[in-house]
N, C-alpha and C. Protein backbone atom coordinates (compact mmCIF):
# COMPACT_ATOMS: atom_id res chain seq x y z
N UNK A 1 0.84 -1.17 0.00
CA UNK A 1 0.00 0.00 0.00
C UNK A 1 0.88 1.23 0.00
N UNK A 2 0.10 2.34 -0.24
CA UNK A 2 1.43 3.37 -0.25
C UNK A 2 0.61 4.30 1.46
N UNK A 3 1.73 4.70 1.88
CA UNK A 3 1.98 5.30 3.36
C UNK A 3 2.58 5.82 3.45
N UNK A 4 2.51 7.04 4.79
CA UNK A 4 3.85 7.60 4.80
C UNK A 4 4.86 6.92 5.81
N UNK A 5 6.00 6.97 5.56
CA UNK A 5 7.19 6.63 6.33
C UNK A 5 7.13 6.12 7.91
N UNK A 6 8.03 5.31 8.09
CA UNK A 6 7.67 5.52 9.78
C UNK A 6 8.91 6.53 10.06
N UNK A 7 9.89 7.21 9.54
CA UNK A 7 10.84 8.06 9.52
C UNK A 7 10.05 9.12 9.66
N UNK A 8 11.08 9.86 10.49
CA UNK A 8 11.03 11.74 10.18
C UNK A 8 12.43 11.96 9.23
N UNK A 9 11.82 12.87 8.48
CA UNK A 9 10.66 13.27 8.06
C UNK A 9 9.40 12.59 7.49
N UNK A 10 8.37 12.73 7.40
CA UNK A 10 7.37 11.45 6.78
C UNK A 10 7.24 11.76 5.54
N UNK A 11 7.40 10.66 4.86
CA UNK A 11 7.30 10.79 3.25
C UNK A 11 6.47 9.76 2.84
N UNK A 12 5.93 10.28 1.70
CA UNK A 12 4.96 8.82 0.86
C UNK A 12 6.12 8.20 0.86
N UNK A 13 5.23 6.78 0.74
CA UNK A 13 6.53 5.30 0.16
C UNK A 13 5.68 4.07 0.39
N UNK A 14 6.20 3.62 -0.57
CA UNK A 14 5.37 2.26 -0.91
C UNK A 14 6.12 1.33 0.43
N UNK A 15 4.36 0.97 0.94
CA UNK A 15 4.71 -0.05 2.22
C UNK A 15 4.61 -1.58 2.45
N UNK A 16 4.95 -2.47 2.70
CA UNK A 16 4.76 -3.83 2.44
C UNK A 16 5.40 -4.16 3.78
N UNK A 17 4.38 -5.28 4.18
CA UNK A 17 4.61 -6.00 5.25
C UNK A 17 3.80 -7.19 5.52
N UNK A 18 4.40 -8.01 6.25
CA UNK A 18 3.79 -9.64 6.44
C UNK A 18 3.63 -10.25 7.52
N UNK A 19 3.55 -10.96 7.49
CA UNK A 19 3.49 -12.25 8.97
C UNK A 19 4.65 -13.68 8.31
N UNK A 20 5.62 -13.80 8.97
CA UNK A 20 6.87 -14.85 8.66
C UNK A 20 6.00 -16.39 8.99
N UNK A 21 6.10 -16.60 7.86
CA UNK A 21 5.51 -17.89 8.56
C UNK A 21 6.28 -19.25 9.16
N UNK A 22 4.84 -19.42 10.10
CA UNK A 22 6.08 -20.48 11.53
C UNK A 22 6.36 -19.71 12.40
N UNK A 23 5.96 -18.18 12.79
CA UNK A 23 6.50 -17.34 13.38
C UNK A 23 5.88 -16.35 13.89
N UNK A 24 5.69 -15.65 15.07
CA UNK A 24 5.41 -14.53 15.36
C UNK A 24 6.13 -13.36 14.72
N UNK A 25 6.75 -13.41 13.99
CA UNK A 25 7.36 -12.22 13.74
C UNK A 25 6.81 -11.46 12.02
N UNK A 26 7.36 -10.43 12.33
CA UNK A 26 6.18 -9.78 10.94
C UNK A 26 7.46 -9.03 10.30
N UNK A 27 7.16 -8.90 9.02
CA UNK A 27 8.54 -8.19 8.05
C UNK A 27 7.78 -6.73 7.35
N UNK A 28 8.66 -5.43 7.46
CA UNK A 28 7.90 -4.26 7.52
C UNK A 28 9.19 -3.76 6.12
N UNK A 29 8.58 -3.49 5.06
CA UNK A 29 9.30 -2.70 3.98
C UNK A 29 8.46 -1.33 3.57
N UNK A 30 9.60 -0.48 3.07
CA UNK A 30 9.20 0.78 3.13
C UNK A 30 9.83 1.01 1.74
N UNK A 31 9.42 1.47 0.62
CA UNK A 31 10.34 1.93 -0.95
C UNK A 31 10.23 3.49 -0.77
N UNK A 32 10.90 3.93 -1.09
CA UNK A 32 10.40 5.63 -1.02
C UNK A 32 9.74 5.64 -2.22
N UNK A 33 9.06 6.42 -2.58
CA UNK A 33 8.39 7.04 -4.04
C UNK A 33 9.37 7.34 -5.07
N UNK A 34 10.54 8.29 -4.32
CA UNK A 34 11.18 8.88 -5.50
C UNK A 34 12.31 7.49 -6.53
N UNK A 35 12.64 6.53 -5.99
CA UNK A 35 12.72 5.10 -6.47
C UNK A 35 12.48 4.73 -7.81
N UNK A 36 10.96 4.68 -7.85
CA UNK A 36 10.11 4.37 -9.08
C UNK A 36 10.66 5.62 -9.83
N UNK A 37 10.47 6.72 -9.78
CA UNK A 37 11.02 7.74 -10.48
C UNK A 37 12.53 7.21 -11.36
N UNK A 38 13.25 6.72 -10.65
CA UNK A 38 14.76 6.40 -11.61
C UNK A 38 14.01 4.69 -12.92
N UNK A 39 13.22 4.12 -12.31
CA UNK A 39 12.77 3.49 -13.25
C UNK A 39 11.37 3.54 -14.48
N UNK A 40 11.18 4.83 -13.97
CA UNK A 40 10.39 5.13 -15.02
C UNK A 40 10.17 5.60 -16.32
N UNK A 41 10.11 4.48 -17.60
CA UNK A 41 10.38 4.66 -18.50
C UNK A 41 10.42 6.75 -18.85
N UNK A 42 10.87 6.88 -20.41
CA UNK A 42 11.34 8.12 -20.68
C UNK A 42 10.09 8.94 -20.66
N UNK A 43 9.02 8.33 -21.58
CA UNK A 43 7.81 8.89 -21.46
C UNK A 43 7.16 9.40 -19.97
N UNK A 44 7.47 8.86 -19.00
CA UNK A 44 6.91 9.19 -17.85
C UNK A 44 8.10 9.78 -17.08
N UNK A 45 8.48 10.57 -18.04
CA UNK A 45 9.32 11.19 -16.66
C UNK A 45 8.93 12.72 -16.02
N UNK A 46 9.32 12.77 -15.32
CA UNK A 46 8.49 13.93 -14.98
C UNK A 46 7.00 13.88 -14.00
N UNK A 47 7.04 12.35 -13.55
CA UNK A 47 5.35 11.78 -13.40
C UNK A 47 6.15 11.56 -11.77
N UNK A 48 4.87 11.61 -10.46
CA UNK A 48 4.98 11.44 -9.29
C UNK A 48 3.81 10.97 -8.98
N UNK A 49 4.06 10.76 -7.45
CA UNK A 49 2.82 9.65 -6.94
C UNK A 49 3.03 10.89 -5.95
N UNK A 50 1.75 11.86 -5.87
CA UNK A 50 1.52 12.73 -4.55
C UNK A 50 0.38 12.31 -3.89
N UNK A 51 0.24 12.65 -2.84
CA UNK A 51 -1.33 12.63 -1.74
C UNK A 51 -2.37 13.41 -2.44
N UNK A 52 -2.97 13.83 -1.56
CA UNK A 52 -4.69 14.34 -1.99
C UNK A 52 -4.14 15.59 -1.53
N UNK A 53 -3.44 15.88 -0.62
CA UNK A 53 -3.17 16.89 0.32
C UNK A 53 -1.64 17.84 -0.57
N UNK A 54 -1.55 17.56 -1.91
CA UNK A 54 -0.25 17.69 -2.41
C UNK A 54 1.14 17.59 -1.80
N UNK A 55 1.15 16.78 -0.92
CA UNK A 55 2.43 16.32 -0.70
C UNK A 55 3.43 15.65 -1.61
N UNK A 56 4.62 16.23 -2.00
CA UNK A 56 5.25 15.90 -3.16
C UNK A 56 6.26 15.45 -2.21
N UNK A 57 6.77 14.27 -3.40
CA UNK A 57 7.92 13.77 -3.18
C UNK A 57 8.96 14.56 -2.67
N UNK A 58 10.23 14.70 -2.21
CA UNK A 58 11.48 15.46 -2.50
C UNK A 58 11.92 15.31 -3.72
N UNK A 59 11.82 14.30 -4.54
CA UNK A 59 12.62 15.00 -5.82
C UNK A 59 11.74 15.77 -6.78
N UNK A 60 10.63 16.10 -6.64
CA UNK A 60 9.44 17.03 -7.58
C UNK A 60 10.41 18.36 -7.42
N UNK A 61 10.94 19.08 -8.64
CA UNK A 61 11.76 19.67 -8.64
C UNK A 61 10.92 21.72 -8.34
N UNK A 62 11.48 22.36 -7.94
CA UNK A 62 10.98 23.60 -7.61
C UNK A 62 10.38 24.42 -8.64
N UNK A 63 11.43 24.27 -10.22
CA UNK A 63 10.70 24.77 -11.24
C UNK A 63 9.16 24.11 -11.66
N UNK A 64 8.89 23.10 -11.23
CA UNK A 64 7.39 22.55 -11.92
C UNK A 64 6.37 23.37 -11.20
N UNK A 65 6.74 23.71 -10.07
CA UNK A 65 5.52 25.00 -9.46
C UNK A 65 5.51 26.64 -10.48
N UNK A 66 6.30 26.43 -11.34
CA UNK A 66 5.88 28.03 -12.41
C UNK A 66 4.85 27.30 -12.95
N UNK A 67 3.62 27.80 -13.24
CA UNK A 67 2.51 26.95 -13.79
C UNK A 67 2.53 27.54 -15.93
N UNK A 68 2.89 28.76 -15.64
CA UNK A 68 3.45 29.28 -16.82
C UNK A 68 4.39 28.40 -17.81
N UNK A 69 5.34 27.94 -17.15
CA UNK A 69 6.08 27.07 -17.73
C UNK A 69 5.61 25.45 -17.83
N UNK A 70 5.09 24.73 -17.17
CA UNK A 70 4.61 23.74 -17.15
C UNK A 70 3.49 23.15 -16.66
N UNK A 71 2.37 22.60 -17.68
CA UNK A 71 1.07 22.00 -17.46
C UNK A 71 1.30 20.66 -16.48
N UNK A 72 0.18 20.79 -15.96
CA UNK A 72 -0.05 19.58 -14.50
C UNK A 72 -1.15 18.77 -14.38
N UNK A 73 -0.62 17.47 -15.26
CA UNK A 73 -1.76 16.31 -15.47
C UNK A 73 -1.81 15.46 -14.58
N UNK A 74 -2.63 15.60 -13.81
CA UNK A 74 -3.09 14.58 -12.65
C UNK A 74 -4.04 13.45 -13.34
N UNK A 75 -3.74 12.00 -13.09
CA UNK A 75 -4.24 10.85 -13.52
C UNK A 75 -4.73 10.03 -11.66
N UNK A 76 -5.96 9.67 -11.39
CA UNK A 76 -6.02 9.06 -10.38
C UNK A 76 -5.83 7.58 -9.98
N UNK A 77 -5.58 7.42 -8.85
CA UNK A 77 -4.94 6.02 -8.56
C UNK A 77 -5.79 4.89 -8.27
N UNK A 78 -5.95 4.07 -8.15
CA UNK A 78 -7.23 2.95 -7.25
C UNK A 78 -6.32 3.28 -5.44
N UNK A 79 -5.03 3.39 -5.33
CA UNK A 79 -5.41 4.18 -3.77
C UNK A 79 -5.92 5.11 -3.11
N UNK A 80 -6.48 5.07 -2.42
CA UNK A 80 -7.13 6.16 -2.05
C UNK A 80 -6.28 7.38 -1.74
N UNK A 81 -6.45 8.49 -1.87
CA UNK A 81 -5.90 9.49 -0.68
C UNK A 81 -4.57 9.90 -1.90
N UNK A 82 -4.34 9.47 -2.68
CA UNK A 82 -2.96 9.69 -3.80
C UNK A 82 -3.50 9.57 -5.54
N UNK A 83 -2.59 10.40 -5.76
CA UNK A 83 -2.73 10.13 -7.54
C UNK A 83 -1.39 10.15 -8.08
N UNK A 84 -1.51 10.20 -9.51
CA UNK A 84 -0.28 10.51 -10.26
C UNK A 84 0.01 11.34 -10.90
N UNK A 85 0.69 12.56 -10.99
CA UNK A 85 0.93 13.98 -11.04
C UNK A 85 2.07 14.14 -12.42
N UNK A 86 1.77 14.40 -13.37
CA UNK A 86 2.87 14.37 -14.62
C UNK A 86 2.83 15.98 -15.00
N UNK A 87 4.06 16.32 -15.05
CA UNK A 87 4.34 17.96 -15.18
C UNK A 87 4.66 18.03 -16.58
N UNK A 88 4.39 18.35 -17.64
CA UNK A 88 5.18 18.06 -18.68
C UNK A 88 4.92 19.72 -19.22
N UNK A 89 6.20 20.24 -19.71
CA UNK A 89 7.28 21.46 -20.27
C UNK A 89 6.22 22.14 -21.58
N UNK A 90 5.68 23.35 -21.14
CA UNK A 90 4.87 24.08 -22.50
C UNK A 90 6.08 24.69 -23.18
N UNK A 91 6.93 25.13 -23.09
CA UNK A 91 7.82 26.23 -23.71
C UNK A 91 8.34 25.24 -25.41
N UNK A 92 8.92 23.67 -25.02
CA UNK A 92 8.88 23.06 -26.35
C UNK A 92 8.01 23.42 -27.11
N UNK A 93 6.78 22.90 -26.78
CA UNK A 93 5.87 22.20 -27.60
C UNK A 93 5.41 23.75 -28.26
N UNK A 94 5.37 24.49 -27.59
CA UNK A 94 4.96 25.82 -28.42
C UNK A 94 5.93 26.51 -29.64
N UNK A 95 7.21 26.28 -29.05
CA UNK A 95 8.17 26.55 -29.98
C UNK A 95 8.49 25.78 -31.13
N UNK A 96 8.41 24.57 -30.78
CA UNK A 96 8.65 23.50 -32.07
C UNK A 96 7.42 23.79 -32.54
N UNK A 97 6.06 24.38 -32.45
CA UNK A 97 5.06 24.34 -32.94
C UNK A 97 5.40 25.39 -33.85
N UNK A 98 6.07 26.40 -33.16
CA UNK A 98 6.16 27.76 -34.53
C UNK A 98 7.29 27.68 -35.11
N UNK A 99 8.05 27.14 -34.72
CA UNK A 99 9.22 27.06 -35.72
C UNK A 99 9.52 25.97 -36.53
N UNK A 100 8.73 24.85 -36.10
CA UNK A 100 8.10 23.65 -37.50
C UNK A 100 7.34 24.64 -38.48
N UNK A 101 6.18 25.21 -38.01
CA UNK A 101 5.39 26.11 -38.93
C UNK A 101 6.25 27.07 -40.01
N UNK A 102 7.11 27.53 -39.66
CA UNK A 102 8.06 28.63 -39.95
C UNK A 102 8.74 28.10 -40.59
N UNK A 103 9.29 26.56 -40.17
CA UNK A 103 10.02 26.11 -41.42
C UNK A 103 9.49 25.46 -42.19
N UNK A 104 8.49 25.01 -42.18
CA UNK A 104 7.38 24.15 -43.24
C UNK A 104 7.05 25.03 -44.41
N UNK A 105 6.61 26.85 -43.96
CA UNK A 105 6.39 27.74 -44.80
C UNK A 105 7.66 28.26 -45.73
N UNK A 106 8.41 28.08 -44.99
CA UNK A 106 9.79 28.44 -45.44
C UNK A 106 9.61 27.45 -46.78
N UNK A 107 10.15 26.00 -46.13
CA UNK A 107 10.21 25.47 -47.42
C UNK A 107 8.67 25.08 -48.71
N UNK A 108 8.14 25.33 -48.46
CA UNK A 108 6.66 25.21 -49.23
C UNK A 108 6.82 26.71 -50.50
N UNK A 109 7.28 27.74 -49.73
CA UNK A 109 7.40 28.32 -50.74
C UNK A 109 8.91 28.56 -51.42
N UNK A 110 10.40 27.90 -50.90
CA UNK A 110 11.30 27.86 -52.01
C UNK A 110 11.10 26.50 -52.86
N UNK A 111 9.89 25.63 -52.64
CA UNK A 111 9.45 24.93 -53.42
C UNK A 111 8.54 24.99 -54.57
N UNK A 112 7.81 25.65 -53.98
CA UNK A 112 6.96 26.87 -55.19
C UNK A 112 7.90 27.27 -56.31
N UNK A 113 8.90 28.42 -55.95
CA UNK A 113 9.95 29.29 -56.39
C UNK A 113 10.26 28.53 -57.48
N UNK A 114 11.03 27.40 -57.05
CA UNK A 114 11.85 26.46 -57.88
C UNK A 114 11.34 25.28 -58.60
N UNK A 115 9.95 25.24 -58.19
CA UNK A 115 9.22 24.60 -59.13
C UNK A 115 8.70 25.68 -60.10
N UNK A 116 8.23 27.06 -60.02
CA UNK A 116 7.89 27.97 -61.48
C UNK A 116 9.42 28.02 -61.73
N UNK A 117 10.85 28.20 -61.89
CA UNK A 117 11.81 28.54 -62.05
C UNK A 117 11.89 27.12 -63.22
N UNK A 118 11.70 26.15 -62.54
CA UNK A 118 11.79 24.70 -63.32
C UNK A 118 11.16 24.47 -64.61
N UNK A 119 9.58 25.00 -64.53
CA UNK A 119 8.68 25.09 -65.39
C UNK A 119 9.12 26.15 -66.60
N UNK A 120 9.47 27.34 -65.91
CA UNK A 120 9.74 28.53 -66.96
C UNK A 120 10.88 28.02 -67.78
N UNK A 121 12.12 27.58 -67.30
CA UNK A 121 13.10 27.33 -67.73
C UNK A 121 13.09 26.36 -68.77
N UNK A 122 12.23 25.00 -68.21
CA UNK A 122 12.39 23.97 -69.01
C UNK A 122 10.90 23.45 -70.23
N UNK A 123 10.52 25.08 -70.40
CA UNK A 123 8.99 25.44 -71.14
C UNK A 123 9.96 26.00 -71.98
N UNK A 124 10.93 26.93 -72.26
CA UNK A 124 11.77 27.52 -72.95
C UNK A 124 13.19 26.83 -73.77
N UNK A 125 13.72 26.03 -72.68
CA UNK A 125 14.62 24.65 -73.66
C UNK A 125 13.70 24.29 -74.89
N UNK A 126 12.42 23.43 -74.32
CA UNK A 126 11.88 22.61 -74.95
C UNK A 126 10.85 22.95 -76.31
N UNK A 127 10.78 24.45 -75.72
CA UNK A 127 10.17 25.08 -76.78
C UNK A 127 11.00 25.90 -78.34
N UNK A 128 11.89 26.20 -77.60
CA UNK A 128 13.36 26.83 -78.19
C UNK A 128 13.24 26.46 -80.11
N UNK A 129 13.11 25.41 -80.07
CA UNK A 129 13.62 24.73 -81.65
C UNK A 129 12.35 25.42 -82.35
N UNK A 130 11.10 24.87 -81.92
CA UNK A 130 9.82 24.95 -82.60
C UNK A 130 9.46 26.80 -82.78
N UNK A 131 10.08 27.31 -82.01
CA UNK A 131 9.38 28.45 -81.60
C UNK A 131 10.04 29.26 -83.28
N UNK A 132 11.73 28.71 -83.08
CA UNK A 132 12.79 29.13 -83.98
C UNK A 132 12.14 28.84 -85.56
N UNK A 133 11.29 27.52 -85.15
CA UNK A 133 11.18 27.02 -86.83
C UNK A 133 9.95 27.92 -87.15
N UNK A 134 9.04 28.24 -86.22
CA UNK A 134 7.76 29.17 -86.48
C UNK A 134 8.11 30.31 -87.15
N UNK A 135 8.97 31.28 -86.43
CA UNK A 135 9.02 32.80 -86.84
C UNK A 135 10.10 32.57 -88.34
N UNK A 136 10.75 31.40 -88.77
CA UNK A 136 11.65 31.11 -89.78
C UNK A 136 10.09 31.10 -90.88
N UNK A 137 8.88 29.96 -90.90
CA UNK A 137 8.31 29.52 -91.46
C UNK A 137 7.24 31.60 -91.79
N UNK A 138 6.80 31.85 -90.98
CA UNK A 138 6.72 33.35 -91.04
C UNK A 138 7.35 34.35 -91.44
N UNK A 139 8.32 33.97 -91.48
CA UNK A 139 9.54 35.49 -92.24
C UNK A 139 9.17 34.89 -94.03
N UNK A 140 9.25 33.72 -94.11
CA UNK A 140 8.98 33.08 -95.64
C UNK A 140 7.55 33.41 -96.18
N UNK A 141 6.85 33.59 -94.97
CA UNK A 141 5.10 34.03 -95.74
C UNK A 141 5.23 34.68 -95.78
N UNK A 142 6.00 36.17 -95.13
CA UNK A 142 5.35 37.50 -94.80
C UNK A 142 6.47 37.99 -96.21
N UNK A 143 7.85 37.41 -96.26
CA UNK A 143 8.49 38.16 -97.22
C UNK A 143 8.66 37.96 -98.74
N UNK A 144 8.29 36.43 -99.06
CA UNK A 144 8.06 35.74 -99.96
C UNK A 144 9.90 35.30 -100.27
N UNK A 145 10.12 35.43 -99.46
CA UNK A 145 12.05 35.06 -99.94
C UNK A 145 12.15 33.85 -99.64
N UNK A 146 11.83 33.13 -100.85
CA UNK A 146 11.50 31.70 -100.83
C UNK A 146 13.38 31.59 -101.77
N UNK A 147 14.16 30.31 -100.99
CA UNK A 147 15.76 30.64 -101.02
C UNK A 147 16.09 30.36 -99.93
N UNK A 148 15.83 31.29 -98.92
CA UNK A 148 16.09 31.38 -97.84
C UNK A 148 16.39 30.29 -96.97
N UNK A 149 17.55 30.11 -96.53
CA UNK A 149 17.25 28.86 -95.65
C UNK A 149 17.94 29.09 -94.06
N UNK A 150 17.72 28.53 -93.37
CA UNK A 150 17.72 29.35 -91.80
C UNK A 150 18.48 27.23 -91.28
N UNK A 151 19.97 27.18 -91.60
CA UNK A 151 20.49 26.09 -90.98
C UNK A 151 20.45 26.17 -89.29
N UNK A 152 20.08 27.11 -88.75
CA UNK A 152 19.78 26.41 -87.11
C UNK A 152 18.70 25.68 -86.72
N UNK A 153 17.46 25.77 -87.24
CA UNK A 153 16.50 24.73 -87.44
C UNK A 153 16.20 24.04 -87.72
N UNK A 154 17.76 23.51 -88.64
CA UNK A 154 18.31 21.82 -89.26
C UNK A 154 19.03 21.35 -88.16
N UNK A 155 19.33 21.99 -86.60
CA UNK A 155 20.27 21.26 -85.81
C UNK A 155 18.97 19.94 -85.07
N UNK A 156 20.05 18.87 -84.84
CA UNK A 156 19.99 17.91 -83.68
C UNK A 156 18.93 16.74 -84.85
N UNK A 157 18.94 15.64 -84.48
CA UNK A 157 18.57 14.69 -84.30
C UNK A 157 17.03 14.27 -84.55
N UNK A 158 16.45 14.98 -84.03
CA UNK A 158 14.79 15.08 -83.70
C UNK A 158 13.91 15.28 -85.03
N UNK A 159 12.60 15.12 -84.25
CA UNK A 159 11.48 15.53 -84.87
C UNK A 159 11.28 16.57 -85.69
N UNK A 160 12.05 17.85 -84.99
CA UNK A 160 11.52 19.41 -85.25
C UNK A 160 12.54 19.58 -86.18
N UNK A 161 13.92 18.93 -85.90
CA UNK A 161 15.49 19.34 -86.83
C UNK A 161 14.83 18.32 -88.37
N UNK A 162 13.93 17.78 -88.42
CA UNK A 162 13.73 16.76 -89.63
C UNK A 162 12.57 17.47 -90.24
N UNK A 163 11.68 18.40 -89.88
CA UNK A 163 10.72 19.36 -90.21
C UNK A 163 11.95 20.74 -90.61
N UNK A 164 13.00 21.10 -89.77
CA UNK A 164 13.31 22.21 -90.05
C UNK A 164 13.78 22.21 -91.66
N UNK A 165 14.90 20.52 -91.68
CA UNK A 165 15.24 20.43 -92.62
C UNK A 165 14.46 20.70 -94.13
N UNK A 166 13.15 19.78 -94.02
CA UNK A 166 12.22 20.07 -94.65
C UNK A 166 11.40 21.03 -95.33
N UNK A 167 11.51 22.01 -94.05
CA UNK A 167 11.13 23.31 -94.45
C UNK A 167 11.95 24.19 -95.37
N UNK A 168 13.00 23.86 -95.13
CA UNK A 168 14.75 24.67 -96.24
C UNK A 168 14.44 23.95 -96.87
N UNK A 169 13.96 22.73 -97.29
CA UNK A 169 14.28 22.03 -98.90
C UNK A 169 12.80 22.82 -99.65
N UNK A 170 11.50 22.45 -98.97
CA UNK A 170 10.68 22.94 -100.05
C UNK A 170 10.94 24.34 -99.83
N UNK A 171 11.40 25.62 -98.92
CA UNK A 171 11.90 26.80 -99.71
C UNK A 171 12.75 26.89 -100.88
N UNK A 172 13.95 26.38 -100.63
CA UNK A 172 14.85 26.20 -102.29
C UNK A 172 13.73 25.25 -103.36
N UNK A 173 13.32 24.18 -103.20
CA UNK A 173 12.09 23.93 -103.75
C UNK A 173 11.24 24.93 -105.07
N UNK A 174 10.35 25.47 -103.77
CA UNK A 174 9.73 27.19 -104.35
C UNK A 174 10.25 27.95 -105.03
N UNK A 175 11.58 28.29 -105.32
CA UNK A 175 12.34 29.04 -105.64
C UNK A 175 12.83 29.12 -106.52
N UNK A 176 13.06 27.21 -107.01
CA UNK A 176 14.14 26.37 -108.04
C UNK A 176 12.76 26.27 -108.69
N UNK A 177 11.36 25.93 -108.65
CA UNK A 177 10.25 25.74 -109.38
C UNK A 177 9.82 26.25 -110.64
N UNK A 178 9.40 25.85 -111.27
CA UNK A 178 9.58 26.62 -112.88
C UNK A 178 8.36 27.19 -113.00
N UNK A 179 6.98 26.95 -111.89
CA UNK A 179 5.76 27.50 -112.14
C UNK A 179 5.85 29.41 -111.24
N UNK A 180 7.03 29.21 -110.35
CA UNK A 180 7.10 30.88 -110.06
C UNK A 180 8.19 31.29 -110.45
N UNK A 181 8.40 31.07 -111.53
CA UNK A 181 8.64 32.19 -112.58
C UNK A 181 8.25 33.07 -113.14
């Protein structure tokens, strides 16, 4: 059961005692509270076994009374007269709250940034050839200077360099033709 001490000073502490058997004699154990504290997993640290009457352990440390600084979750016991008292630290949880936020925004928008930077950039590579063969295919309507041939829209490999080519042959084509004469 938990009790206080038969020591002065009196402190909670877990009490246990018996009857020896074969024997008049009786066996009296006393754990202090603060005990369980060194074995209490990480999650519970910070957690005490006080009275009804707030009697705290000695090791309940002086800063957990700023109430500013730290919230005070009381969980109750099946003993009577005691509960379990967990102090746990607001100043983290508020700060990692705004400065996760702060950096989440942070990066959300140099992700933005560099995703239009990505788009603009690689809308302009890809457009580059076609755009070249357009205003080439337009200078030939608008001026009639059929001849003309524009070899940068014969570069590379591709689709557009096999149209550009195309486009310079039927200009000399037009040109070499015996009906525009």
């Amino acid at each position: 059961m938990l009790s206080e001490t038969i020591n002065s000073p009196k402190e909670a502490a877990v009490v246990a005692y018996g009857k020896v058997r074969g024997s008049d004699a009786y066996v009296y154990t006393e754990i202090a509270i603060d005990i369980f504290n060194e074995i209490l997993p990480l999650s519970m640290q910070n957690t005490y076994i006080v009275s009804d009457d707030d009697s705290y352990p000695s090791a309940v440390r002086d800063e957990f009374n700023n109430g500013n600084a730290w919230a005070r979750l009381d969980y109750p016991l099946a003993i009577p007269g005691y509960r379990a008292v967990h102090f746990m630290d607001k100043a983290p949880l508020g700060l990692a709250s705004a400065y996760g936020l702060v950096v989440f925004l942070v990066i959300l928008i140099a992700s933005a940034l560099l995703f239009i930077f990505l788009s603009v950039f690689l809308s302009r590579y890809l457009t580059r050839t076609s755009t070249r063969l357009v205003k080439h295919i337009e200078y030939l309507i608008d001026t009639g200077d059929f001849g003309y041939t524009d070899k940068a829209i014969e570069e590379g490999n591709d689709e557009m360099a096999d149209i550009g080519r195309t486009v310079n042959d039927m200009s000399v084509f037009i040109l070499e033709s015996p009906e525009t004469e």
